[in-house]
C-alpha atoms as a PDB file:
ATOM      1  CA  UNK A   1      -0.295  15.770 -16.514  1.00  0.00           C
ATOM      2  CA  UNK A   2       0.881  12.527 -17.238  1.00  0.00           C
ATOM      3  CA  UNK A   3       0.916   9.681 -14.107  1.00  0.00           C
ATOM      4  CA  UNK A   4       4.637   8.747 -13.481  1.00  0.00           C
ATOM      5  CA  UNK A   5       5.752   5.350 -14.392  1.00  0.00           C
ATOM      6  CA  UNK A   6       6.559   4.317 -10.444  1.00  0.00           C
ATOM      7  CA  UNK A   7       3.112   5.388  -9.580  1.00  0.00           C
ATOM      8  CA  UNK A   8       1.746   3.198 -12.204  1.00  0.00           C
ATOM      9  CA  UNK A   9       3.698   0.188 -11.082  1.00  0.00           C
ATOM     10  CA  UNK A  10       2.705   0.991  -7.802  1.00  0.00           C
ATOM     11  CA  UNK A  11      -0.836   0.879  -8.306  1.00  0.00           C
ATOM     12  CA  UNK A  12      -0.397  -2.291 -10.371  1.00  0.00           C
ATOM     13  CA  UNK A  13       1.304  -4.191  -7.601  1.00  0.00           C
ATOM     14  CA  UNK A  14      -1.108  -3.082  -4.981  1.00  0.00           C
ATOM     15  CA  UNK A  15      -4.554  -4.400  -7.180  1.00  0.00           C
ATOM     16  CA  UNK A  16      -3.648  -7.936  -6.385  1.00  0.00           C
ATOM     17  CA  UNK A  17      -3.486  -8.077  -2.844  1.00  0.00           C
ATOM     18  CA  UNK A  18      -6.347  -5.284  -2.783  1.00  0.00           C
ATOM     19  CA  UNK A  19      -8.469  -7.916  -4.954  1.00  0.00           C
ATOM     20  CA  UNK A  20      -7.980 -11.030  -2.968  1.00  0.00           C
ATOM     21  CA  UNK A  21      -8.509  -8.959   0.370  1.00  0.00           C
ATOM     22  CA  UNK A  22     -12.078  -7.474  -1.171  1.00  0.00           C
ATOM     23  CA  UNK A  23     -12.730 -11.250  -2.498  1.00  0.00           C
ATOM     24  CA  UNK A  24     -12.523 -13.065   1.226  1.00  0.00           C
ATOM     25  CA  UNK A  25     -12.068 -10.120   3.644  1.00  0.00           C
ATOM     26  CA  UNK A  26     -13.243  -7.738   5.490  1.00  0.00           C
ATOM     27  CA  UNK A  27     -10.403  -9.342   8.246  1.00  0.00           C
ATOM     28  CA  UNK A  28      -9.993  -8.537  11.737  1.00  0.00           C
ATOM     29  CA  UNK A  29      -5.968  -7.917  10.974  1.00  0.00           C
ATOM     30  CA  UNK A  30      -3.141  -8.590   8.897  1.00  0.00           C
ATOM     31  CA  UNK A  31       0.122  -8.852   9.352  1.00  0.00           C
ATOM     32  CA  UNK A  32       3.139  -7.574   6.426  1.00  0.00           C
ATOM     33  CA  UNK A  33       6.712  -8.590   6.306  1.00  0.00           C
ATOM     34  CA  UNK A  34       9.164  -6.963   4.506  1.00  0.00           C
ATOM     35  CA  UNK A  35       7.852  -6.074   0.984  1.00  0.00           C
ATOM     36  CA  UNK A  36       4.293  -6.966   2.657  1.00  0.00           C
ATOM     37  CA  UNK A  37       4.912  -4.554   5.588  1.00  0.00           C
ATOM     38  CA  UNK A  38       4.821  -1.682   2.779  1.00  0.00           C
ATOM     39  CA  UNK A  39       2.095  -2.983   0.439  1.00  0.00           C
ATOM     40  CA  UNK A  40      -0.216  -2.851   3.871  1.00  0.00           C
ATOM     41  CA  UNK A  41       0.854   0.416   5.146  1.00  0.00           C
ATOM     42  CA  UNK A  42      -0.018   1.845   1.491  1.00  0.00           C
ATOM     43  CA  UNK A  43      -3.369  -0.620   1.352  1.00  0.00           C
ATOM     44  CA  UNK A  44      -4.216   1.203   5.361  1.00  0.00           C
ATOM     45  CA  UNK A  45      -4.407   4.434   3.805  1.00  0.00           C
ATOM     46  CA  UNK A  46      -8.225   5.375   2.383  1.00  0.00           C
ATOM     47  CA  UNK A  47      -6.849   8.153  -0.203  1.00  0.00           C
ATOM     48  CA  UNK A  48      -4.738   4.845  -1.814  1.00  0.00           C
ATOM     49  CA  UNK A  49      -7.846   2.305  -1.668  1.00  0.00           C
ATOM     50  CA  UNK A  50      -9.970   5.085  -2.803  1.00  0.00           C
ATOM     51  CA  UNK A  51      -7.311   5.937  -5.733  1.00  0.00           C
ATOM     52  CA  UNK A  52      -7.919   2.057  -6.391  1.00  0.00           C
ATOM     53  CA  UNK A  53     -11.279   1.827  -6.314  1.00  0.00           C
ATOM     54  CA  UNK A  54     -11.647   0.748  -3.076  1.00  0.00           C
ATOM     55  CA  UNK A  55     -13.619   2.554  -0.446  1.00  0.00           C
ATOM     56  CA  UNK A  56     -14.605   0.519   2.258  1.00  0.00           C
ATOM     57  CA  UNK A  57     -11.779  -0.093   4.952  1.00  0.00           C
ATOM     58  CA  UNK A  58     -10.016  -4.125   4.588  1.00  0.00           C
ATOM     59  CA  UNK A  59      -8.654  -4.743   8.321  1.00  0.00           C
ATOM     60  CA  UNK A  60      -8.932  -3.300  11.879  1.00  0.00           C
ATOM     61  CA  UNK A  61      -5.090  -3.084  12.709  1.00  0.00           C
ATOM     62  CA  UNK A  62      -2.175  -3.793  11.208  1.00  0.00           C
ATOM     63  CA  UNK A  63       1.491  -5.773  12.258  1.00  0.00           C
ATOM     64  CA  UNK A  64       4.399  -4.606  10.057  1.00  0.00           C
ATOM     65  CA  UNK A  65       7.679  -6.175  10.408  1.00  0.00           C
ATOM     66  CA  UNK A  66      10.603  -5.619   8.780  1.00  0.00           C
ATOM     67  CA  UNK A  67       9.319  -2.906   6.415  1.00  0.00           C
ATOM     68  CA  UNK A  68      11.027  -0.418   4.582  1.00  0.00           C
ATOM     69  CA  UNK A  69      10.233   3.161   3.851  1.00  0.00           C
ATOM     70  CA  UNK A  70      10.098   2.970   0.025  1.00  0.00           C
ATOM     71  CA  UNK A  71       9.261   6.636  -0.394  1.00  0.00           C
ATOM     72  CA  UNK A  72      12.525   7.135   1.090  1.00  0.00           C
ATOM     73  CA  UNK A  73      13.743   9.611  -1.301  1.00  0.00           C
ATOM     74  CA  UNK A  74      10.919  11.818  -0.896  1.00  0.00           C
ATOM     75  CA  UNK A  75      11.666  12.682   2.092  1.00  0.00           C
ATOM     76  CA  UNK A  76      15.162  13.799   2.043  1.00  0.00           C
ATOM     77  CA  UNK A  77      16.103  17.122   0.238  1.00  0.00           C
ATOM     78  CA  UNK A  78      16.870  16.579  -3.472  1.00  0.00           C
ATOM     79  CA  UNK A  79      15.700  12.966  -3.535  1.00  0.00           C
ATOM     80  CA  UNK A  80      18.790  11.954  -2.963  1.00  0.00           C
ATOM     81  CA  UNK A  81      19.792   8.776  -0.889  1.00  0.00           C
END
């Protein structure tokens, strides 16, 4: 089964900020607006730092502001928005 494109790009914009926090963390918290507030909720989750090579948790908690549900469309019947 081939890995869908949005997954791909996914996991490509999630490295970087995975990267730096492995590079200088662990850190007691972060905080995530907007865009951020997503990339952290997915970066919280072990099964996505594991998927990334990651396996060791980055923070202790977590402040998300302004963030978006990007998986939006899975969640409503049909995919439709």
């Amino acid at each position: 089964m081939t890995t869908p494109h949005y997954v791909m790009h996914q996991q490509q914009l999630q490295r970087r900020p995975l990267a730096h926090a492995e590079a200088h963390g662990p850190y007691d918290g972060a905080y995530g607006f907007s865009q951020g507030a997503a990339v952290l909720t997915l970066l919280s989750d072990a099964g996505v730092r594991a998927s990334l090579g990651c396996h060791r948790p980055l923070w202790s908690f977590v402040l998300l502001a302004c963030g978006v549900d990007y998986l939006v469309e899975q969640h409503r019947p049909g995919g439709a928005l």
